[in-house]
N, C-alpha and C. Protein backbone atom coordinates (compact mmCIF):
# COMPACT_ATOMS: atom_id res chain seq x y z
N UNK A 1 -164.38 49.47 -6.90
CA UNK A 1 -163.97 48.73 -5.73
C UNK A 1 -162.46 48.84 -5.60
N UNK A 2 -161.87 49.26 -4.52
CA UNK A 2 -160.95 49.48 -3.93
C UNK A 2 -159.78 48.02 -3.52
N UNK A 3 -158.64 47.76 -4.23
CA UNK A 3 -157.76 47.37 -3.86
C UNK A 3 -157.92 45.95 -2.48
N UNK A 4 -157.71 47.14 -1.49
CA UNK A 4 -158.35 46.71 -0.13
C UNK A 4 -159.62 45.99 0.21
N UNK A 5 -160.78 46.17 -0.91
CA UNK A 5 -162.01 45.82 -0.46
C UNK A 5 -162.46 44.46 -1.52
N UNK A 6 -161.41 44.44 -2.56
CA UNK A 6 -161.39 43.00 -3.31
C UNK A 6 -160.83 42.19 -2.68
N UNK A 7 -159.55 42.43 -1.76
CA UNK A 7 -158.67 41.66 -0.88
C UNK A 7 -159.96 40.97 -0.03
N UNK A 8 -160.35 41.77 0.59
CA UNK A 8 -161.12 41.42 1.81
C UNK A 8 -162.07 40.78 1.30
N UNK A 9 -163.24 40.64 -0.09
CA UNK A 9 -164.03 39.95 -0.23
C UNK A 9 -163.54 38.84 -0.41
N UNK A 10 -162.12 38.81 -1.37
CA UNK A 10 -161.52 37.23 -1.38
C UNK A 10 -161.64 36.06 -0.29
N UNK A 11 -161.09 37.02 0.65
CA UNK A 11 -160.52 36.15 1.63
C UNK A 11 -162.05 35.87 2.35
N UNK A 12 -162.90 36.57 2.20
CA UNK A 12 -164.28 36.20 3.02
C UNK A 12 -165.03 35.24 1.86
N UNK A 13 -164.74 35.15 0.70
CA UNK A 13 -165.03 33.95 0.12
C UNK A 13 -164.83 32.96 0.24
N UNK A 14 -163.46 32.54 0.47
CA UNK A 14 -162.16 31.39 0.83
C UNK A 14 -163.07 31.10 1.82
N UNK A 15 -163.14 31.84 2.93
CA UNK A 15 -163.17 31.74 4.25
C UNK A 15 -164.48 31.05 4.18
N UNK A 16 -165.52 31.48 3.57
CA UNK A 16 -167.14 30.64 3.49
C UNK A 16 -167.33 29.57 2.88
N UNK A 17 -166.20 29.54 1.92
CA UNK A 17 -166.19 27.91 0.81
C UNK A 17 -165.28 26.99 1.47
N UNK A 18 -165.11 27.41 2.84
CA UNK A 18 -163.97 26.58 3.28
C UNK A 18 -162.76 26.19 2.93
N UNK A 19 -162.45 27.17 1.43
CA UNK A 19 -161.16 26.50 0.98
C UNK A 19 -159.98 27.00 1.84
N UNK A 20 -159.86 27.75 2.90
CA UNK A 20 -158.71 28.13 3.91
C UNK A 20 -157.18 28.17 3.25
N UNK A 21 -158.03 28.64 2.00
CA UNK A 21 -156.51 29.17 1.08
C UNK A 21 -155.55 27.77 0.41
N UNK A 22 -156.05 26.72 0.81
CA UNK A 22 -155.32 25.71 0.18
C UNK A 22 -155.70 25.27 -1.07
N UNK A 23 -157.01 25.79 -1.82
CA UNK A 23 -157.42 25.61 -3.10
C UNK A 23 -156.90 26.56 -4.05
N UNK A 24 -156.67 26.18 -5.47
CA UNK A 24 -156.01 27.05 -6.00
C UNK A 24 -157.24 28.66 -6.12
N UNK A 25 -156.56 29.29 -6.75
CA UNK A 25 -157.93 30.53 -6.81
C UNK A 25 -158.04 30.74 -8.38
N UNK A 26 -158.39 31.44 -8.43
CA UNK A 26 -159.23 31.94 -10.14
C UNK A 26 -157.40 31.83 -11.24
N UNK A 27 -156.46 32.09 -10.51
CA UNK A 27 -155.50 32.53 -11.15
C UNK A 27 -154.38 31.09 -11.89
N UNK A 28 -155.07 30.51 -10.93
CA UNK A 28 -153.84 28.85 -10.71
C UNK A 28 -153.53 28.70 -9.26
N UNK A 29 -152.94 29.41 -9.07
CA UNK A 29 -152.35 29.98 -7.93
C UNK A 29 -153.42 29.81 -6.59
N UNK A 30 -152.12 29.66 -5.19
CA UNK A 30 -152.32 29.17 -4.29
C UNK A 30 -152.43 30.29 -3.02
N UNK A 31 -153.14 30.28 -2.35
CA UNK A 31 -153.05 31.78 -0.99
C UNK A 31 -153.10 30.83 0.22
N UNK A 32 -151.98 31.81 0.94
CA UNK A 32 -151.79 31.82 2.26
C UNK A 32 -152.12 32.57 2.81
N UNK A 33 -152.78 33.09 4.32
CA UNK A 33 -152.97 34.39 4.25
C UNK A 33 -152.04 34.45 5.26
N UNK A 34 -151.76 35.72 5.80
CA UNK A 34 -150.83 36.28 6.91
C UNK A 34 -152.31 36.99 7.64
N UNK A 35 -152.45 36.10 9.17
CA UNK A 35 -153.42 36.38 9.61
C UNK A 35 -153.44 37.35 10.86
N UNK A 36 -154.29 37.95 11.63
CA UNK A 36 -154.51 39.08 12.68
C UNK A 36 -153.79 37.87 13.88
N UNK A 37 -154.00 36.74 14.16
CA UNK A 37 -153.55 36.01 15.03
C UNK A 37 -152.20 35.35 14.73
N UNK A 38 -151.51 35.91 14.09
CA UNK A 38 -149.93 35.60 14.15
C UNK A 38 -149.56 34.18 13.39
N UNK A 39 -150.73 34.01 12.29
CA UNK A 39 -150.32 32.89 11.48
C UNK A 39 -150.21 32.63 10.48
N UNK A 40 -149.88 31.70 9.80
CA UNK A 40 -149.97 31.53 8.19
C UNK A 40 -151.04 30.67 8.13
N UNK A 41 -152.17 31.18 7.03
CA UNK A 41 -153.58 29.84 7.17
C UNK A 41 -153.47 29.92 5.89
N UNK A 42 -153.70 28.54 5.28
CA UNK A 42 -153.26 27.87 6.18
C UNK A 42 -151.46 27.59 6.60
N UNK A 43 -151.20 26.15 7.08
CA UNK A 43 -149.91 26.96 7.55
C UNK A 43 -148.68 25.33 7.48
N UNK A 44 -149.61 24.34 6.65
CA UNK A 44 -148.92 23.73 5.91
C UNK A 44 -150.06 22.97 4.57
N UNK A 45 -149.10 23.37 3.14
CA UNK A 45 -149.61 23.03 1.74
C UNK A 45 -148.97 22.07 1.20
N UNK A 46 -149.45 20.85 0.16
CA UNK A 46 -149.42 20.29 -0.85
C UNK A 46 -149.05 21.06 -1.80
N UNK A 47 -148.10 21.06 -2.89
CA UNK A 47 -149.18 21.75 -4.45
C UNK A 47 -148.35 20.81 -5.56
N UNK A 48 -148.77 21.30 -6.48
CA UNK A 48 -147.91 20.66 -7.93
C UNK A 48 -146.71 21.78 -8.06
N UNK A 49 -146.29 21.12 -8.93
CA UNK A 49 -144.59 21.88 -9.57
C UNK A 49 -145.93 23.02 -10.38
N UNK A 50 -144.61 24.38 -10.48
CA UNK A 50 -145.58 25.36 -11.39
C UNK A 50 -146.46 26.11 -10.81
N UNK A 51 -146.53 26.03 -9.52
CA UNK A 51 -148.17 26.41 -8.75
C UNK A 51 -147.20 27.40 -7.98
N UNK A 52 -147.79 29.14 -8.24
CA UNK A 52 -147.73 30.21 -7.87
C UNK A 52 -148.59 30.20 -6.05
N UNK A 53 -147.54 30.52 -5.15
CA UNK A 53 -148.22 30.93 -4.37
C UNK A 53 -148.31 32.34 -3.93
N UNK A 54 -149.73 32.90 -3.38
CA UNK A 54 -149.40 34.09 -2.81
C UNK A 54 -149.88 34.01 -1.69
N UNK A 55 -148.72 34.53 -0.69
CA UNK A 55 -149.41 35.49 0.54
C UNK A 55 -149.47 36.11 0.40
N UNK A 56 -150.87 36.85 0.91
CA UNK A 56 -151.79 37.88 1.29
C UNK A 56 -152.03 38.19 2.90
N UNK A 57 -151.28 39.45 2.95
CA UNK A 57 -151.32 40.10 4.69
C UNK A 57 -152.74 40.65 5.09
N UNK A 58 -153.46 39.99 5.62
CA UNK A 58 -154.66 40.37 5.42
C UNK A 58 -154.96 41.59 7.53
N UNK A 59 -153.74 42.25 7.80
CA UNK A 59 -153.55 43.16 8.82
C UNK A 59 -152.34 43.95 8.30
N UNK A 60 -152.05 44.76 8.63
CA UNK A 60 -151.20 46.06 9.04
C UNK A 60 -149.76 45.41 9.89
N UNK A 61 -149.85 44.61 10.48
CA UNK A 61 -148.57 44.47 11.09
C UNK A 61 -147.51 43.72 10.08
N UNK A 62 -146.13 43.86 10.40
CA UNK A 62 -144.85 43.71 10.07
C UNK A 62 -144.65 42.45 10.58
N UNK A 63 -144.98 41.89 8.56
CA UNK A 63 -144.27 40.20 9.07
C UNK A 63 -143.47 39.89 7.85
N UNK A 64 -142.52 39.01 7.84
CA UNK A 64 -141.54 38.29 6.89
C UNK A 64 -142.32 37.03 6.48
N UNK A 65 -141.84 36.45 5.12
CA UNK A 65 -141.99 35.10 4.48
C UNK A 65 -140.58 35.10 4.22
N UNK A 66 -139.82 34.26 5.72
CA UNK A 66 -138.61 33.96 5.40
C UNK A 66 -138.12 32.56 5.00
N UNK A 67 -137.97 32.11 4.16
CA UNK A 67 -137.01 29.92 4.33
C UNK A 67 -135.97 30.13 5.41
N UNK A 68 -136.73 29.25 5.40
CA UNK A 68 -135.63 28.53 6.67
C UNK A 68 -134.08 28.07 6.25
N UNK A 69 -134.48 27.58 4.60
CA UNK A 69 -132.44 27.07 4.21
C UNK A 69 -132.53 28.19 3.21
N UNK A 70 -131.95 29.40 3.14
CA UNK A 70 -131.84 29.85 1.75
C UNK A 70 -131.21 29.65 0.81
N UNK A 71 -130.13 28.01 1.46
CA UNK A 71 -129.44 27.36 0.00
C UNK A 71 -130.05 26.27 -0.57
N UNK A 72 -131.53 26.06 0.15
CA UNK A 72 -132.14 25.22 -0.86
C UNK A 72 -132.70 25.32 -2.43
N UNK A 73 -132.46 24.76 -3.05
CA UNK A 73 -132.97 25.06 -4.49
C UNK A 73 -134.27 25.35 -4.72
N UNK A 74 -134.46 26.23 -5.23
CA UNK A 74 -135.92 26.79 -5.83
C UNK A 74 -136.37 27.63 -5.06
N UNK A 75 -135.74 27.92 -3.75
CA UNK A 75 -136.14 28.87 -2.71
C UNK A 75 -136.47 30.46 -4.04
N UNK A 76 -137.00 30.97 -2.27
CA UNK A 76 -137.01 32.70 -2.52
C UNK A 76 -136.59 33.20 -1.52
N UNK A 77 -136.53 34.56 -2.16
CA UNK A 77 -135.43 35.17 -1.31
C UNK A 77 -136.59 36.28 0.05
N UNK A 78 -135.96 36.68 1.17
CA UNK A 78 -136.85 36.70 1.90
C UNK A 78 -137.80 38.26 1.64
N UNK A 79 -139.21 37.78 1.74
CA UNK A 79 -139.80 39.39 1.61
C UNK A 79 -140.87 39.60 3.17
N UNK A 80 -141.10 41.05 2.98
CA UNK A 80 -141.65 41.34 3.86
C UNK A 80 -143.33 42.32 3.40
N UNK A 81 -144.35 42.34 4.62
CA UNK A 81 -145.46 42.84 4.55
C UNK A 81 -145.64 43.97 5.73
N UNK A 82 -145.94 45.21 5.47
CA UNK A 82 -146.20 45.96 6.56
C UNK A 82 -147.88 46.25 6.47
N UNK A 83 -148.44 46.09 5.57
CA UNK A 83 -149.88 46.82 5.21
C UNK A 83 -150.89 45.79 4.81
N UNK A 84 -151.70 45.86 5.18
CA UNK A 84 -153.03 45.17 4.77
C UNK A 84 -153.55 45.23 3.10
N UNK A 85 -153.30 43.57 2.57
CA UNK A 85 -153.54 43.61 1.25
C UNK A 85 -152.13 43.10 0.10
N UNK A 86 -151.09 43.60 1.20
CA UNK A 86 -149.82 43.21 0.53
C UNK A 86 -150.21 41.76 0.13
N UNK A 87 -149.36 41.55 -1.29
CA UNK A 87 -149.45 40.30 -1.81
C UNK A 87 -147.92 39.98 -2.26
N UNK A 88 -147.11 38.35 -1.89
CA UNK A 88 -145.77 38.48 -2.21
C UNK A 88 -146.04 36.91 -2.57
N UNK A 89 -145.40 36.72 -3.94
CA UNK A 89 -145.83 35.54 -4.74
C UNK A 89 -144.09 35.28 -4.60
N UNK A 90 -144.43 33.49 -4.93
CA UNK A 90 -143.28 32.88 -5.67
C UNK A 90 -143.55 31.66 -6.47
N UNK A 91 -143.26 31.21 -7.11
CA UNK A 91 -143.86 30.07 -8.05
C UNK A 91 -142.80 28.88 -8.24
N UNK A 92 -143.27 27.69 -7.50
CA UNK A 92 -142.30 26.50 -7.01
C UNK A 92 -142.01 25.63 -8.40
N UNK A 93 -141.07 25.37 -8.92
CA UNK A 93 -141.15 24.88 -9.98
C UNK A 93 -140.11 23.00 -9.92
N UNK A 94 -139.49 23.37 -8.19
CA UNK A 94 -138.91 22.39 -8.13
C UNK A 94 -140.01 20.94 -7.42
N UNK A 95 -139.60 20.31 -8.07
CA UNK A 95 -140.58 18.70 -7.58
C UNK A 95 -139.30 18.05 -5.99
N UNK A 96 -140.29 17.72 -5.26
CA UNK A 96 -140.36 16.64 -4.34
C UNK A 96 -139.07 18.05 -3.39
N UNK A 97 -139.64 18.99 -3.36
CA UNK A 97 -138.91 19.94 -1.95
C UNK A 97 -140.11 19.80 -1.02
N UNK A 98 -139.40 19.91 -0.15
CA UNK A 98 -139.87 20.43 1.39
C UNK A 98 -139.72 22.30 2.00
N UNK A 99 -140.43 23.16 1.65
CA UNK A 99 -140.02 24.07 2.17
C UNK A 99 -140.35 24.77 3.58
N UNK A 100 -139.59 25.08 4.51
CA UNK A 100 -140.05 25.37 5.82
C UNK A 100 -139.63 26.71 5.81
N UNK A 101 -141.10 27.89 6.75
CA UNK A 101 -140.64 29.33 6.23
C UNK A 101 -141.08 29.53 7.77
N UNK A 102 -140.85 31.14 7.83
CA UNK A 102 -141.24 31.54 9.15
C UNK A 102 -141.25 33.09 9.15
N UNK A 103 -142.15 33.72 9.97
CA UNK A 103 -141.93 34.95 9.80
C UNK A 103 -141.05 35.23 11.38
N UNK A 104 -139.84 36.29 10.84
CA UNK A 104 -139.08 36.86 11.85
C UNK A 104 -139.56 37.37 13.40
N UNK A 105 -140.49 38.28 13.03
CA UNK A 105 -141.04 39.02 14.54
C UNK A 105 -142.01 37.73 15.21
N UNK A 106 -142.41 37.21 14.27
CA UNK A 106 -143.23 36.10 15.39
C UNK A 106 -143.69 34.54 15.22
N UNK A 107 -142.10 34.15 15.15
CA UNK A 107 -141.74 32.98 14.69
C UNK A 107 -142.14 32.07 16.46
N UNK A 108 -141.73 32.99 17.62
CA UNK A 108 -141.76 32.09 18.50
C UNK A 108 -143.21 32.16 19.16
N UNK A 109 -144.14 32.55 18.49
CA UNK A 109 -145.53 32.30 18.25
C UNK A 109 -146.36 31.61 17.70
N UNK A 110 -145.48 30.81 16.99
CA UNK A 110 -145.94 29.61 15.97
C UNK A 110 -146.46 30.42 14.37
N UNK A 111 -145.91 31.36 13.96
CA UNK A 111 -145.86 32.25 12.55
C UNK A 111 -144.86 31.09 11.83
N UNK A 112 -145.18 30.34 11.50
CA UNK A 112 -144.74 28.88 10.72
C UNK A 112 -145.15 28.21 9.61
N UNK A 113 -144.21 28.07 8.82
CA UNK A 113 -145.64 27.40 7.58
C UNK A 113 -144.28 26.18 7.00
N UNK A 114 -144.99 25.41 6.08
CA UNK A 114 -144.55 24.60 5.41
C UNK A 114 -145.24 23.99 3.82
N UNK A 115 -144.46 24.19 2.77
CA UNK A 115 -144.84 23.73 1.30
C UNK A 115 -144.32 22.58 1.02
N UNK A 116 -145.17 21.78 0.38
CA UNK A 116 -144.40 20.33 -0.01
C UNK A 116 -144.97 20.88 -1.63
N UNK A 117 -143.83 20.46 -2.39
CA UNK A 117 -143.99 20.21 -3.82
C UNK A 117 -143.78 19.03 -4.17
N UNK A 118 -145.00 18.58 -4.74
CA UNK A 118 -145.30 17.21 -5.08
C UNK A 118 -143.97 16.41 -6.28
């Protein structure tokens, strides 16, 4: 099984158990996906300190996981997805942040998300 075709069963698992990426997955860790309709799903999270998130571009188009303050503490620095399957982790270790992100090309589309660390 192909890269691409574990991606895709994931996310059609998520997608049937209803967890819409806000449950952790097999790893600890938390998924967002970067969706065909210009969003982050989901597209605001809870988690604990320590909790790895990944987005997963689950299309081909060119999007950013940018913060909004990049002098907030615990941030990351900004990455990007062009291909279907890309995965770009960061692991929040700071307690009681607010993080607000956005992707560049289609931010004024509502490509918006938000992390609260508990």
């Amino acid at each position: 099984m192909t890269l691409r075709h574990r991606t895709w069963l994931v996310g059609l698992l998520v997608a049937a158990c209803g967890g819409g990426g806000t449950d952790p997955v097999d790893d600890g860790s938390t998924q967002i996906s970067l969706t065909t309709g210009l969003r982050f799903s989901p597209s605001d999270i809870t988690i604990d300190p320590g909790t790895t998130v990944r987005w997963v571009a689950s299309t081909s188009t060119f999007h950013t996981v940018t913060p909004a303050d990049v002098q907030q503490g615990g941030v990351w620095a900004r990455a990007t997805s062009q291909q279907s399957g890309t995965v770009l982790t960061h692991t929040f270790n700071v307690s009681g942040q607010v993080y607000s992100y956005f992707c560049e090309p289609h931010q004024a589309t509502g490509m918006t998300g938000i992390i609260r660390v508990r």
